[in-house]
PDB file of N, CA and C in Angstrom:
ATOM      1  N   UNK A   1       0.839  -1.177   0.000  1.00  0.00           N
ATOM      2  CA  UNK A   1       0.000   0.000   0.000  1.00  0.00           C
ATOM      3  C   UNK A   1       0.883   1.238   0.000  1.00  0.00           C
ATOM      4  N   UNK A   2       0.625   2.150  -0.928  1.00  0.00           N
ATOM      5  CA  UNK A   2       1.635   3.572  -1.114  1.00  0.00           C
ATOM      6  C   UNK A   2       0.950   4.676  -0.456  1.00  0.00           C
ATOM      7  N   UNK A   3       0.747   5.517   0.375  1.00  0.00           N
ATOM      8  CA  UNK A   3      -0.025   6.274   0.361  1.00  0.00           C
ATOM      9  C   UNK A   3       1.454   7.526   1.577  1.00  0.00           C
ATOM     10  N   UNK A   4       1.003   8.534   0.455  1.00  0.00           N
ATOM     11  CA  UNK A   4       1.642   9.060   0.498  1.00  0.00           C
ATOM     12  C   UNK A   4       1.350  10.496   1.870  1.00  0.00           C
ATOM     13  N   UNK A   5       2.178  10.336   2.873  1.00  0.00           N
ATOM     14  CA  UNK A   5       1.499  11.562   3.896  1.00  0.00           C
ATOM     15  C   UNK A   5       2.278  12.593   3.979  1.00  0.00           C
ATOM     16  N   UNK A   6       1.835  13.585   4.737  1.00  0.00           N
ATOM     17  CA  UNK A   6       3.269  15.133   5.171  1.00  0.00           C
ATOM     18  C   UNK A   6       3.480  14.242   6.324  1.00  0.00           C
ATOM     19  N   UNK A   7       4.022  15.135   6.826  1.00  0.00           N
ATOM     20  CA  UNK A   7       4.476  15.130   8.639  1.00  0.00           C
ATOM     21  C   UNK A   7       3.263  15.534   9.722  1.00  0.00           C
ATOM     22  N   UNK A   8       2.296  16.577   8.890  1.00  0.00           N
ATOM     23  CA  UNK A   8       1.201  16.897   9.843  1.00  0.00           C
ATOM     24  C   UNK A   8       0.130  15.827   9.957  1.00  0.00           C
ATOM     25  N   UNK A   9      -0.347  15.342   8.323  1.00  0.00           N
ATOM     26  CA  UNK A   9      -0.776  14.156   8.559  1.00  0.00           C
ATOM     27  C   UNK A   9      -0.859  13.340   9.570  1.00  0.00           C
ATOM     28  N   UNK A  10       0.545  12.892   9.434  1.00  0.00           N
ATOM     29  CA  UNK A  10       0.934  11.525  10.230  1.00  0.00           C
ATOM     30  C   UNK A  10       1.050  12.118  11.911  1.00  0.00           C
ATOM     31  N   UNK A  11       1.185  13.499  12.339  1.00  0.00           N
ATOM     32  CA  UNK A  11       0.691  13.781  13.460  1.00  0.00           C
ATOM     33  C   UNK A  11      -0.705  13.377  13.981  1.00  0.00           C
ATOM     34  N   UNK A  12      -1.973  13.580  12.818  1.00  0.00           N
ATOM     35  CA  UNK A  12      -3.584  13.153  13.493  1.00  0.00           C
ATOM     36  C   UNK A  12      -3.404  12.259  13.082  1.00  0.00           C
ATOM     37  N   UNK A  13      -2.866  10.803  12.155  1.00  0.00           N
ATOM     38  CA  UNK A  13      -2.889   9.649  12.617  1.00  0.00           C
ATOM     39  C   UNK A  13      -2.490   9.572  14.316  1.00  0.00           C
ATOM     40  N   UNK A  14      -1.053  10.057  14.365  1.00  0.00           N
ATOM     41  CA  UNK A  14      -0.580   9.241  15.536  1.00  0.00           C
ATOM     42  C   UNK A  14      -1.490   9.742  17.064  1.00  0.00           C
ATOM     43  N   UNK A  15      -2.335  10.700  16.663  1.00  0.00           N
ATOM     44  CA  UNK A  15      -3.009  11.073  17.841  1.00  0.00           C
ATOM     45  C   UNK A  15      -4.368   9.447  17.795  1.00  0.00           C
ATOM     46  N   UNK A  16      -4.563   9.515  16.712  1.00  0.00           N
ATOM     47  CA  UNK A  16      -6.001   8.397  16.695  1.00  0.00           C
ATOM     48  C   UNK A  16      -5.283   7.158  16.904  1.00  0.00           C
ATOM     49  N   UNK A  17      -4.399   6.900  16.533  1.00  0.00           N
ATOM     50  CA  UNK A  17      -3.910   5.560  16.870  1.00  0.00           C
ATOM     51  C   UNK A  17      -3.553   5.297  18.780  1.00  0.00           C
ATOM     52  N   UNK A  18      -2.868   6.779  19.170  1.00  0.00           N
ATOM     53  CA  UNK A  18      -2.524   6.551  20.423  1.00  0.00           C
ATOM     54  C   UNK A  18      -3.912   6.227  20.892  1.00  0.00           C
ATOM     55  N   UNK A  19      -5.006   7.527  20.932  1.00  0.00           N
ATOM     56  CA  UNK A  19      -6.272   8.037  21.729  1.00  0.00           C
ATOM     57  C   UNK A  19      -7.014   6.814  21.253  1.00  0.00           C
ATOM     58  N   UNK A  20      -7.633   6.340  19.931  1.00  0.00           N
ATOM     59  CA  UNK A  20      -8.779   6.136  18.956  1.00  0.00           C
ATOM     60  C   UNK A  20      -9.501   6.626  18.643  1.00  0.00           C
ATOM     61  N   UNK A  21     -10.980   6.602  18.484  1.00  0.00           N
ATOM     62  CA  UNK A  21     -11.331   7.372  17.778  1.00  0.00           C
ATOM     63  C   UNK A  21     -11.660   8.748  18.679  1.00  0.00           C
ATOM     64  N   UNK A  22     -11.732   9.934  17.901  1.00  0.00           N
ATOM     65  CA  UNK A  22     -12.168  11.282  18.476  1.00  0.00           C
ATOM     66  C   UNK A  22     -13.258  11.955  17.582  1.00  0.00           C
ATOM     67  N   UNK A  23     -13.826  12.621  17.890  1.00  0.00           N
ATOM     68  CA  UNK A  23     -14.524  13.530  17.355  1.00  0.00           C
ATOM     69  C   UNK A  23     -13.323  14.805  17.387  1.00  0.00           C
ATOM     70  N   UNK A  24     -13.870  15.501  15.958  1.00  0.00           N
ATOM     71  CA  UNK A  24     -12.780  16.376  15.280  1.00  0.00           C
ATOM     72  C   UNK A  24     -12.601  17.501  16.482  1.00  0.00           C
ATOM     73  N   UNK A  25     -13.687  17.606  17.273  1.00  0.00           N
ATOM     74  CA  UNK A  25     -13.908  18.905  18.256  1.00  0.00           C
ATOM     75  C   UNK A  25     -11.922  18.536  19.441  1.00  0.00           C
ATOM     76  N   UNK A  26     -12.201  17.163  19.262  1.00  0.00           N
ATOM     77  CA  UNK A  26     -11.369  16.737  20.294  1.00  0.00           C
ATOM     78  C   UNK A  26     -10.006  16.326  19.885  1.00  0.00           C
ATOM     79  N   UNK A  27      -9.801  16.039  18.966  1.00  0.00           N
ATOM     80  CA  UNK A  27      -8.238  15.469  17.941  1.00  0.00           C
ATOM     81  C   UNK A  27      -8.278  17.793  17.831  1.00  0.00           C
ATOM     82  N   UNK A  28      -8.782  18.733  17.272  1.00  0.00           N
ATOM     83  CA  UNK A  28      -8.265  19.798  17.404  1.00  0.00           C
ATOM     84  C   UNK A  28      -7.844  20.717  18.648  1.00  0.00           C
ATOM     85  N   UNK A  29      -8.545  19.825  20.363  1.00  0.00           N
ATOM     86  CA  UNK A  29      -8.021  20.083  21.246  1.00  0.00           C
ATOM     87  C   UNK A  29      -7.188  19.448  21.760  1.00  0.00           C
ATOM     88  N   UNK A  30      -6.575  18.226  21.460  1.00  0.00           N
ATOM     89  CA  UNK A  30      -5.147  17.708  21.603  1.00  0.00           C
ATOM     90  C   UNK A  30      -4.008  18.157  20.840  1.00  0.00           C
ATOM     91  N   UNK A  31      -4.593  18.412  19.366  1.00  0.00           N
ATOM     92  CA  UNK A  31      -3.445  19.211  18.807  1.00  0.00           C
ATOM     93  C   UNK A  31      -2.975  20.427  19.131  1.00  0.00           C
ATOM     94  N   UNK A  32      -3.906  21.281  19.341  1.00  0.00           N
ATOM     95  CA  UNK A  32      -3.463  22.553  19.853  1.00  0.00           C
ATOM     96  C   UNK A  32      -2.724  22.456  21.066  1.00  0.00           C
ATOM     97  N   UNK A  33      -2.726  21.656  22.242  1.00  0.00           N
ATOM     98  CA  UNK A  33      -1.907  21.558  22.906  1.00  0.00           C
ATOM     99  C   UNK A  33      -1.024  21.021  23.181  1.00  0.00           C
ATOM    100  N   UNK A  34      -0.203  19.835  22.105  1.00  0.00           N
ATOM    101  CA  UNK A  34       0.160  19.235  21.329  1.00  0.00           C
ATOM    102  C   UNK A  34       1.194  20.158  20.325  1.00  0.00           C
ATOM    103  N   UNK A  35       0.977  20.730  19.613  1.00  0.00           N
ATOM    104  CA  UNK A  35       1.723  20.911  18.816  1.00  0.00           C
ATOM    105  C   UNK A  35       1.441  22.491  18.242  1.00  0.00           C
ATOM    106  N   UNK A  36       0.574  23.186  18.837  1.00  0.00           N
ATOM    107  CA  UNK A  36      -0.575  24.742  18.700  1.00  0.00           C
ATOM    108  C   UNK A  36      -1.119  24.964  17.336  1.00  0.00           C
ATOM    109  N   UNK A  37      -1.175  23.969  16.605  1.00  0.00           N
ATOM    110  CA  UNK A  37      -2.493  24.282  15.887  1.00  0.00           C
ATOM    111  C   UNK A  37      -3.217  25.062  16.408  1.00  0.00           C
ATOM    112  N   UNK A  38      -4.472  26.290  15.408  1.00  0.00           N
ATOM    113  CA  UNK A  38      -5.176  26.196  15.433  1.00  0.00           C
ATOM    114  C   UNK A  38      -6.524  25.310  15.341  1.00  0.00           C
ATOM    115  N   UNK A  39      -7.778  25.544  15.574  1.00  0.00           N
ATOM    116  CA  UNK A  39      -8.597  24.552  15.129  1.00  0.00           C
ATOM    117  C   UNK A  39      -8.734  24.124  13.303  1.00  0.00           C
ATOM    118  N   UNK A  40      -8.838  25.302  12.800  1.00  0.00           N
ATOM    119  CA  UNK A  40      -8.391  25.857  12.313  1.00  0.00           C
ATOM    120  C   UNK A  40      -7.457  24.684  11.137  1.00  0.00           C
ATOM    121  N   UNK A  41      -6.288  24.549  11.321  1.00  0.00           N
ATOM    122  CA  UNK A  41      -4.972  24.001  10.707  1.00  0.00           C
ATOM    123  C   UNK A  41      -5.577  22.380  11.456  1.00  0.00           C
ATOM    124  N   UNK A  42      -5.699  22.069  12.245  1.00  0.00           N
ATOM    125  CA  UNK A  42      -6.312  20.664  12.621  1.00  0.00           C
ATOM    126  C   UNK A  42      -6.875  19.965  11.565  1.00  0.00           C
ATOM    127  N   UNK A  43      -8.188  21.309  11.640  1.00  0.00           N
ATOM    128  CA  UNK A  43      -9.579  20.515  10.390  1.00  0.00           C
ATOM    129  C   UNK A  43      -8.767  20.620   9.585  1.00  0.00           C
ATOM    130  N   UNK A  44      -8.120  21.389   8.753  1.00  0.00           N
ATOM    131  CA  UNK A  44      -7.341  21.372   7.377  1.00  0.00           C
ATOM    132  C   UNK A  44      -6.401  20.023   6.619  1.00  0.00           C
ATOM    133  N   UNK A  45      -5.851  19.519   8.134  1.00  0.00           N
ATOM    134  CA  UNK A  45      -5.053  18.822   7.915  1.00  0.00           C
ATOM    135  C   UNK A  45      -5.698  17.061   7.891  1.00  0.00           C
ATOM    136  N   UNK A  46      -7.099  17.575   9.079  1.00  0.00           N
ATOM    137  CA  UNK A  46      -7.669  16.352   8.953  1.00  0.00           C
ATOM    138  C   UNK A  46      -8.228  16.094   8.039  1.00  0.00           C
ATOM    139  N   UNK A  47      -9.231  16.880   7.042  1.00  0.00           N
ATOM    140  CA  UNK A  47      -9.771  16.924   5.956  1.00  0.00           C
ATOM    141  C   UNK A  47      -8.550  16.157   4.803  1.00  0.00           C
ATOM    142  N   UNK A  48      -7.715  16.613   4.603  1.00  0.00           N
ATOM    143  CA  UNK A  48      -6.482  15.935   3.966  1.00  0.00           C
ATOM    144  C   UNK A  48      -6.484  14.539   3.465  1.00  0.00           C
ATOM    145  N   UNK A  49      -6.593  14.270   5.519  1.00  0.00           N
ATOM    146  CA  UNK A  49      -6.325  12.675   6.017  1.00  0.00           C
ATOM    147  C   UNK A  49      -7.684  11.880   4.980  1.00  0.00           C
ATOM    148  N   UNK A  50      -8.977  12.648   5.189  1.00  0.00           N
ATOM    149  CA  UNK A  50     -10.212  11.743   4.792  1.00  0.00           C
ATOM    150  C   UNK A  50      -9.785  12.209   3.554  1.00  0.00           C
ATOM    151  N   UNK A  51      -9.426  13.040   2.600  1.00  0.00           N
ATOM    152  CA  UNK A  51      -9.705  12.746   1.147  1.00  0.00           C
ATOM    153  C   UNK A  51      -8.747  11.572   0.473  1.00  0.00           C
ATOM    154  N   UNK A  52      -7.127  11.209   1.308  1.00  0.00           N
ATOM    155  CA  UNK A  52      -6.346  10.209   1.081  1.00  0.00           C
ATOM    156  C   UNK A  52      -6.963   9.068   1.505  1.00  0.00           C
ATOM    157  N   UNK A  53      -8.003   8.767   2.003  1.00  0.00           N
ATOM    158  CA  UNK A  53      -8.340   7.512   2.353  1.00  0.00           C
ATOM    159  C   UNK A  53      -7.715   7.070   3.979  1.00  0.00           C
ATOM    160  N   UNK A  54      -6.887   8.220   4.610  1.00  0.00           N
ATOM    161  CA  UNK A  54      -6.267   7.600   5.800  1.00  0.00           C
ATOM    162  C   UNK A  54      -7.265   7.861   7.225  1.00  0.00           C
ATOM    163  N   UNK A  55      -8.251   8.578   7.378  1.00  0.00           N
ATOM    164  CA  UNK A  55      -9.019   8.569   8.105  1.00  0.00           C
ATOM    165  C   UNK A  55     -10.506   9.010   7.834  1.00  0.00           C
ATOM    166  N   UNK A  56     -11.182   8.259   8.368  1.00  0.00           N
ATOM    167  CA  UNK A  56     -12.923   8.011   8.506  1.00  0.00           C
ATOM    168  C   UNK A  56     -13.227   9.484   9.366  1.00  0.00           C
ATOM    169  N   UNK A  57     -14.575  10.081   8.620  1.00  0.00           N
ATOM    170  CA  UNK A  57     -14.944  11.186   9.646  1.00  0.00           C
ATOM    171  C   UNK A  57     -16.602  10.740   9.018  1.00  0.00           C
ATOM    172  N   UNK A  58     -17.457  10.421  10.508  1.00  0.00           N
ATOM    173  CA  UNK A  58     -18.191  10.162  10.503  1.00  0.00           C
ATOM    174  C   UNK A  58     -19.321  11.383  11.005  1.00  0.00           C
ATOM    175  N   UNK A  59     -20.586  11.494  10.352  1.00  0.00           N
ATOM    176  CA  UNK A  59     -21.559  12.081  11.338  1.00  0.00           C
ATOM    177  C   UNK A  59     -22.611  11.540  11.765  1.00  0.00           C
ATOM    178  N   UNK A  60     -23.092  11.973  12.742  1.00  0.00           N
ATOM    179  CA  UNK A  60     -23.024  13.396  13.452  1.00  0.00           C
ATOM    180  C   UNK A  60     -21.750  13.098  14.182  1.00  0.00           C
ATOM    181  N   UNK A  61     -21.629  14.405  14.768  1.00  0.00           N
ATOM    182  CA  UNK A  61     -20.507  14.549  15.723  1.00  0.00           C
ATOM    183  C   UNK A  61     -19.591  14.659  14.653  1.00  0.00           C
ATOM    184  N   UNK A  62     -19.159  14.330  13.707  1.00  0.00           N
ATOM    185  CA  UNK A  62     -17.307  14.251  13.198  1.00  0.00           C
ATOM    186  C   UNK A  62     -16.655  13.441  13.882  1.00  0.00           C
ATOM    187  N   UNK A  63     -16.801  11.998  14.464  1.00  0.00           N
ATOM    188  CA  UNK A  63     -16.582  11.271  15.632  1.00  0.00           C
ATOM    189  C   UNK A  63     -15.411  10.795  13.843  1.00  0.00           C
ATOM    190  N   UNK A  64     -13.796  10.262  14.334  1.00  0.00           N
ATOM    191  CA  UNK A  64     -12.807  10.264  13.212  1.00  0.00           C
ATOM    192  C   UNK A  64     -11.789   9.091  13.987  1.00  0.00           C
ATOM    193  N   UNK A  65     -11.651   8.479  13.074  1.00  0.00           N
ATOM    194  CA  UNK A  65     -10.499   6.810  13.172  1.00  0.00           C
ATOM    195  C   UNK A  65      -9.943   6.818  12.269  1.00  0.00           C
ATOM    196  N   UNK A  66      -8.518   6.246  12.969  1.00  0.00           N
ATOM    197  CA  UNK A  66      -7.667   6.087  11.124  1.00  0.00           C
ATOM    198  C   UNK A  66      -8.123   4.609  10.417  1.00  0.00           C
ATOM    199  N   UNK A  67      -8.058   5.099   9.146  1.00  0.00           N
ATOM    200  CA  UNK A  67      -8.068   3.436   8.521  1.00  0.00           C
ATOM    201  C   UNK A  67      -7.034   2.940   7.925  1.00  0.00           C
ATOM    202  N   UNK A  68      -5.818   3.808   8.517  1.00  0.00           N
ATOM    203  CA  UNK A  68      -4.267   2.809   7.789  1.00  0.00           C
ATOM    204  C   UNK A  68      -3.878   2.351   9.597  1.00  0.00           C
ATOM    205  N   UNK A  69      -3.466   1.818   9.504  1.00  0.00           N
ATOM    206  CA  UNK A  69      -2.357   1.269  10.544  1.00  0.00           C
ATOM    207  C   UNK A  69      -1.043   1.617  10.333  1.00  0.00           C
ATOM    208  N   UNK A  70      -0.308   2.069  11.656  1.00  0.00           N
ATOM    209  CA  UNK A  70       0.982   2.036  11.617  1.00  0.00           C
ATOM    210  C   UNK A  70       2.154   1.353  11.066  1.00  0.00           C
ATOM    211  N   UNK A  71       1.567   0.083  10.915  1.00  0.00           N
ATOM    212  CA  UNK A  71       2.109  -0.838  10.046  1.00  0.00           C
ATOM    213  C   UNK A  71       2.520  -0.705   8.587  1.00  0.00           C
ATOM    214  N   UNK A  72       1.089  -0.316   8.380  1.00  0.00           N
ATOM    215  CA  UNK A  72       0.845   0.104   6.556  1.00  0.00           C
ATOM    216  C   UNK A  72       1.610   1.149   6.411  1.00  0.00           C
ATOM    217  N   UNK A  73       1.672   2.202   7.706  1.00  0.00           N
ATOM    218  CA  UNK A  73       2.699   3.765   7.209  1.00  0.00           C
ATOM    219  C   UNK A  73       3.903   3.315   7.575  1.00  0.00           C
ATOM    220  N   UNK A  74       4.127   2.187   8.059  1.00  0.00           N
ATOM    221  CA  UNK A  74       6.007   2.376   8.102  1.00  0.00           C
ATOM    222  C   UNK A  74       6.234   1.431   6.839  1.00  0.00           C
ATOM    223  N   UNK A  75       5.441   0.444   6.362  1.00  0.00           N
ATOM    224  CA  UNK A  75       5.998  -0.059   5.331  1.00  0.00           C
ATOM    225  C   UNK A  75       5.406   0.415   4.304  1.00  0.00           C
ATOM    226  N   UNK A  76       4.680   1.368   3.867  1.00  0.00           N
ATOM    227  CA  UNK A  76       5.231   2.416   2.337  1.00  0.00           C
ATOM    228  C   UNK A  76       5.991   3.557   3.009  1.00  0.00           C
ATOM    229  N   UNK A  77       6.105   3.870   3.793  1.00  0.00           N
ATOM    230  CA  UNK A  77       7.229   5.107   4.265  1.00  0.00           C
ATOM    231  C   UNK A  77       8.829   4.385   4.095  1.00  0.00           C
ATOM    232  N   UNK A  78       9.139   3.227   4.621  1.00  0.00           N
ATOM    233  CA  UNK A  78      10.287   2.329   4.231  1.00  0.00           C
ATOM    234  C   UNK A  78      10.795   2.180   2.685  1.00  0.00           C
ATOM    235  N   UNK A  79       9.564   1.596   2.106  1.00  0.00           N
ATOM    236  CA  UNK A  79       9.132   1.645   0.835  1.00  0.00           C
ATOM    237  C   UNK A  79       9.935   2.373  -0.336  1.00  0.00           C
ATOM    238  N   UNK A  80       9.236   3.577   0.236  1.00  0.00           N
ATOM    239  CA  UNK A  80       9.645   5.083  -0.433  1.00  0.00           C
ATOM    240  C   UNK A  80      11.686   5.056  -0.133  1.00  0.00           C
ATOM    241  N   UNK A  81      11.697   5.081   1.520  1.00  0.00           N
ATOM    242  CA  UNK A  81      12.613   5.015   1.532  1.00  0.00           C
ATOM    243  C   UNK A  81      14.200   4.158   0.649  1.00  0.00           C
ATOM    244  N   UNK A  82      13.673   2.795   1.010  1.00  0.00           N
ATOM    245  CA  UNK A  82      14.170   2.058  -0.110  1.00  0.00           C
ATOM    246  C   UNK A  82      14.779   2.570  -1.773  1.00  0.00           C
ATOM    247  N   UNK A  83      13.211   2.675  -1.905  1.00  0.00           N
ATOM    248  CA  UNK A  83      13.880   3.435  -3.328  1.00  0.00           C
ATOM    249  C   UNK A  83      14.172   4.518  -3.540  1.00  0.00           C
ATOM    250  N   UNK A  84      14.511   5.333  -3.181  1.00  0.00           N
ATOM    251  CA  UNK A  84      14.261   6.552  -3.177  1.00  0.00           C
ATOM    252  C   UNK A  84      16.252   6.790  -2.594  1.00  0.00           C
ATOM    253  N   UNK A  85      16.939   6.003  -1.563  1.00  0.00           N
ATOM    254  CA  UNK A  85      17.787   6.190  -1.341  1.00  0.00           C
ATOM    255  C   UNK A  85      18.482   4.865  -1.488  1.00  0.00           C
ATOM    256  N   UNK A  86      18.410   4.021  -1.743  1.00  0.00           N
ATOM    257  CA  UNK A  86      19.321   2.714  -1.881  1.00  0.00           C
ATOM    258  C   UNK A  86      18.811   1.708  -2.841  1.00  0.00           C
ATOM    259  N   UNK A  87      18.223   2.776  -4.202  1.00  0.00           N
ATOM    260  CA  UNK A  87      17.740   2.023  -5.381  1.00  0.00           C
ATOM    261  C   UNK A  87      17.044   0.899  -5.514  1.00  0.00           C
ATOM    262  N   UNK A  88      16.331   0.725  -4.444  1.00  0.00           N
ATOM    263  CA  UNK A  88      15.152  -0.359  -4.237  1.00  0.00           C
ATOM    264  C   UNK A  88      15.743  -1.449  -3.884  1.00  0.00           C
ATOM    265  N   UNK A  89      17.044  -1.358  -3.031  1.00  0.00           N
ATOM    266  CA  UNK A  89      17.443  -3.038  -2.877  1.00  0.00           C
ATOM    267  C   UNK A  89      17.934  -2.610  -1.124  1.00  0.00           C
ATOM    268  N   UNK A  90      16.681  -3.719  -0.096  1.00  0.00           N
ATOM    269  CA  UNK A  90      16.352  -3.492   1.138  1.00  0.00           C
ATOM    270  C   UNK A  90      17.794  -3.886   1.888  1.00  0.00           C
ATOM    271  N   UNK A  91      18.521  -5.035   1.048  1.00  0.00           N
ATOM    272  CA  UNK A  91      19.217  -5.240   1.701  1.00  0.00           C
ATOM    273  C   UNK A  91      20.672  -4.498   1.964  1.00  0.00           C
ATOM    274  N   UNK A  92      20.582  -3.396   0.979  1.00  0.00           N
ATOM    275  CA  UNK A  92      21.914  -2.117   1.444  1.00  0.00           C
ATOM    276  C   UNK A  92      21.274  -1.125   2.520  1.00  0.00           C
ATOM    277  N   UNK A  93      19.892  -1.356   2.372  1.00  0.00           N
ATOM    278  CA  UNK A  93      19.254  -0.445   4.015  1.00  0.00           C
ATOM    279  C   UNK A  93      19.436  -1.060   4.989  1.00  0.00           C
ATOM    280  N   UNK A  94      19.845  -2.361   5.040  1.00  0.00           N
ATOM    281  CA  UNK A  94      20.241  -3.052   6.324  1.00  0.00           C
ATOM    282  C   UNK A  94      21.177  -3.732   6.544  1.00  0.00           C
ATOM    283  N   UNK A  95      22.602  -3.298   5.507  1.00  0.00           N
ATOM    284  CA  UNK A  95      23.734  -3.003   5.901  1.00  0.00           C
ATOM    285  C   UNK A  95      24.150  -1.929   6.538  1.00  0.00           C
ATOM    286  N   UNK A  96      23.742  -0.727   5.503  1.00  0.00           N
ATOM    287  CA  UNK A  96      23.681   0.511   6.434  1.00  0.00           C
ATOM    288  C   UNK A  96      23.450   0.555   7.629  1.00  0.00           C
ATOM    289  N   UNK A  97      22.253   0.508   8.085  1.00  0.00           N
ATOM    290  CA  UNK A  97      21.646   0.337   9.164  1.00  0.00           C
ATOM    291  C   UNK A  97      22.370  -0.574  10.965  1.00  0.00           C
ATOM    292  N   UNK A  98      22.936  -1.842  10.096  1.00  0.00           N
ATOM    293  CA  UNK A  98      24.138  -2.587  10.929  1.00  0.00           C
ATOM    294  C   UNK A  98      25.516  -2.219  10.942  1.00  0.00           C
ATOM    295  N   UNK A  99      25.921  -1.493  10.196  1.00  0.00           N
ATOM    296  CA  UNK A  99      26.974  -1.789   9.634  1.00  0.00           C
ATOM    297  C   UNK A  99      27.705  -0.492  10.931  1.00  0.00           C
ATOM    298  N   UNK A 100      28.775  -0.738  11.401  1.00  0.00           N
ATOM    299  CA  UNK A 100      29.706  -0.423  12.207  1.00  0.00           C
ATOM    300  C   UNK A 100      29.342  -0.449  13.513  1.00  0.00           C
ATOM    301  N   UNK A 101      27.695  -0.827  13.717  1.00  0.00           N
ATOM    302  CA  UNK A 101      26.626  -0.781  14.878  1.00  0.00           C
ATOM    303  C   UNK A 101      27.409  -2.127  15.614  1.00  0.00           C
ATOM    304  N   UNK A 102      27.788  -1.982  17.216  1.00  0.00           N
ATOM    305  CA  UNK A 102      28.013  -3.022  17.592  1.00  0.00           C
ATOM    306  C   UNK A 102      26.626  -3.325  18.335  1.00  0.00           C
ATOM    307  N   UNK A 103      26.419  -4.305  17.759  1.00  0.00           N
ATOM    308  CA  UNK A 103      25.174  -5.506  17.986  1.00  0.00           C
ATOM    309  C   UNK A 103      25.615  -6.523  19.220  1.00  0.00           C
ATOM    310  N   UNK A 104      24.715  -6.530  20.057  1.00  0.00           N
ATOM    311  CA  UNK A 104      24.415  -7.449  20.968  1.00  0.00           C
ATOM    312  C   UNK A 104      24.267  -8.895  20.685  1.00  0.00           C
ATOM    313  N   UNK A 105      24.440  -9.587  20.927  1.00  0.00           N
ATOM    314  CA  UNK A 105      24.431 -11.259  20.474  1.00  0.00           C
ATOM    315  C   UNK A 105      22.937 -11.784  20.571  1.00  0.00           C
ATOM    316  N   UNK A 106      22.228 -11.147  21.082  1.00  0.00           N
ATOM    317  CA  UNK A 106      20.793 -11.427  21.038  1.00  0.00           C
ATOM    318  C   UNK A 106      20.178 -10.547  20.513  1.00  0.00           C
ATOM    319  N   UNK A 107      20.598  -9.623  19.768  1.00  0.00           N
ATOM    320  CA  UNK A 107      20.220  -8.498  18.708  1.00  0.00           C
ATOM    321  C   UNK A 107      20.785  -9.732  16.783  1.00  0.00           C
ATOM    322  N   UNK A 108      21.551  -9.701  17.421  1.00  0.00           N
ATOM    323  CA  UNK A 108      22.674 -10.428  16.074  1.00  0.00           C
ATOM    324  C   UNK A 108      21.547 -12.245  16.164  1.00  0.00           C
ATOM    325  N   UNK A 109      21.400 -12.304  17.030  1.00  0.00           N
ATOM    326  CA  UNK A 109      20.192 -13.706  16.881  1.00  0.00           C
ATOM    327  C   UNK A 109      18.967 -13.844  16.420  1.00  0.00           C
ATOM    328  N   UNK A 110      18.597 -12.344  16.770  1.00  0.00           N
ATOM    329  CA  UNK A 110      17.205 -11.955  16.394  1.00  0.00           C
ATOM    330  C   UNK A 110      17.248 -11.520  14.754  1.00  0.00           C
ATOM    331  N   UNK A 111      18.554 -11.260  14.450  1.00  0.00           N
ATOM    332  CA  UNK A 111      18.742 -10.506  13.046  1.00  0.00           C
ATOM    333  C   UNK A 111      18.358 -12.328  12.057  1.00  0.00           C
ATOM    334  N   UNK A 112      18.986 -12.796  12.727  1.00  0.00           N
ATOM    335  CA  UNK A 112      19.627 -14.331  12.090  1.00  0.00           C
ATOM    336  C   UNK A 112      18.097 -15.266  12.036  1.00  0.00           C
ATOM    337  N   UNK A 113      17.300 -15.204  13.078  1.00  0.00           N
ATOM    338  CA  UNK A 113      16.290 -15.875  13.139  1.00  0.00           C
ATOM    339  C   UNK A 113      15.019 -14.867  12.086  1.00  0.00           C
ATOM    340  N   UNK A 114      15.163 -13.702  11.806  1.00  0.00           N
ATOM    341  CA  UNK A 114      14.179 -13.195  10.849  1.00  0.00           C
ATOM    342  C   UNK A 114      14.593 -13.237   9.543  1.00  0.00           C
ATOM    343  N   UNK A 115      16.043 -13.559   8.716  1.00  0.00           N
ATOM    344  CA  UNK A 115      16.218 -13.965   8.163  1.00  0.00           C
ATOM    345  C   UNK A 115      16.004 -15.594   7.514  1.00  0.00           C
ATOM    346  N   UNK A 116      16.307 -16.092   8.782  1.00  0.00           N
ATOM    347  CA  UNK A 116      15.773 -17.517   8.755  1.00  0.00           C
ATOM    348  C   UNK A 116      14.046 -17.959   8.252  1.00  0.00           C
ATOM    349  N   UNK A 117      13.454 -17.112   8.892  1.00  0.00           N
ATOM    350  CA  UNK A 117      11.597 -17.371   8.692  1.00  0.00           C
ATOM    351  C   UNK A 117      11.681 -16.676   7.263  1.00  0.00           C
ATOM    352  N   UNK A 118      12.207 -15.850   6.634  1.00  0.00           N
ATOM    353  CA  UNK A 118      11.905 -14.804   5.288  1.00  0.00           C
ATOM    354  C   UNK A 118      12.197 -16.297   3.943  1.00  0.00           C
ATOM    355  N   UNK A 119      13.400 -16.880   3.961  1.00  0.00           N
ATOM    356  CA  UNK A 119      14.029 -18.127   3.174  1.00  0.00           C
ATOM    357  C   UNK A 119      12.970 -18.574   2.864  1.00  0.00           C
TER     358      UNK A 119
END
């Protein structure tokens, strides 16, 4: 799944994923104290979220849930990453990633056993 977010976006996901669902009255009073949105820049950003498909705004109320999972945004955000910086091949992102890192032997087991289940 590709779906492409900003950074503000993925701020009212991560509020609905922490909280669940809110009504918009209430995801724009966590943000504002949160991060000072206006209400204002909230709705703007939430409106966003529902035209990408990443969050439900229901009525009455504007009561709002995400419908991607964190899951789904780190693996097209990875995704992107991948190609975008190491020409679509995962496994120079996780050389990089290891590489001069001294690893724990039960870090280095855990590396070995998720390789193992992928084969």
């Amino acid at each position: 799944m590709e779906l492409k977010l900003f950074d503000s976006e993925l701020k009212i996901l991560e509020i609905l994923w922490r909280e669940g669902e809110l009504t918009a009255k209430q995801l724009a009073e966590i943000t504002a104290r949160e991060t000072g949105w206006s209400k204002t820049t909230t709705y703007t950003v939430l409106k966003k979220c529902v035209d990408k498909g990443a969050v439900e705004r229901k009525d009455p109320g504007f009561h709002c849930r995400a419908l991607v999972s964190l899951e789904d945004v780190r693996a097209s955000r990875t995704g992107e990453l991948v190609d975008r910086l190491y020409g679509g091949r995962p496994d120079r992102l996780a050389a990089f990633l290891i590489q001069g890192k001294a690893l724990s032997r039960a870090e280095l087991d855990e590396l070995k056993k998720l390789i193992e289940e992928m084969e």
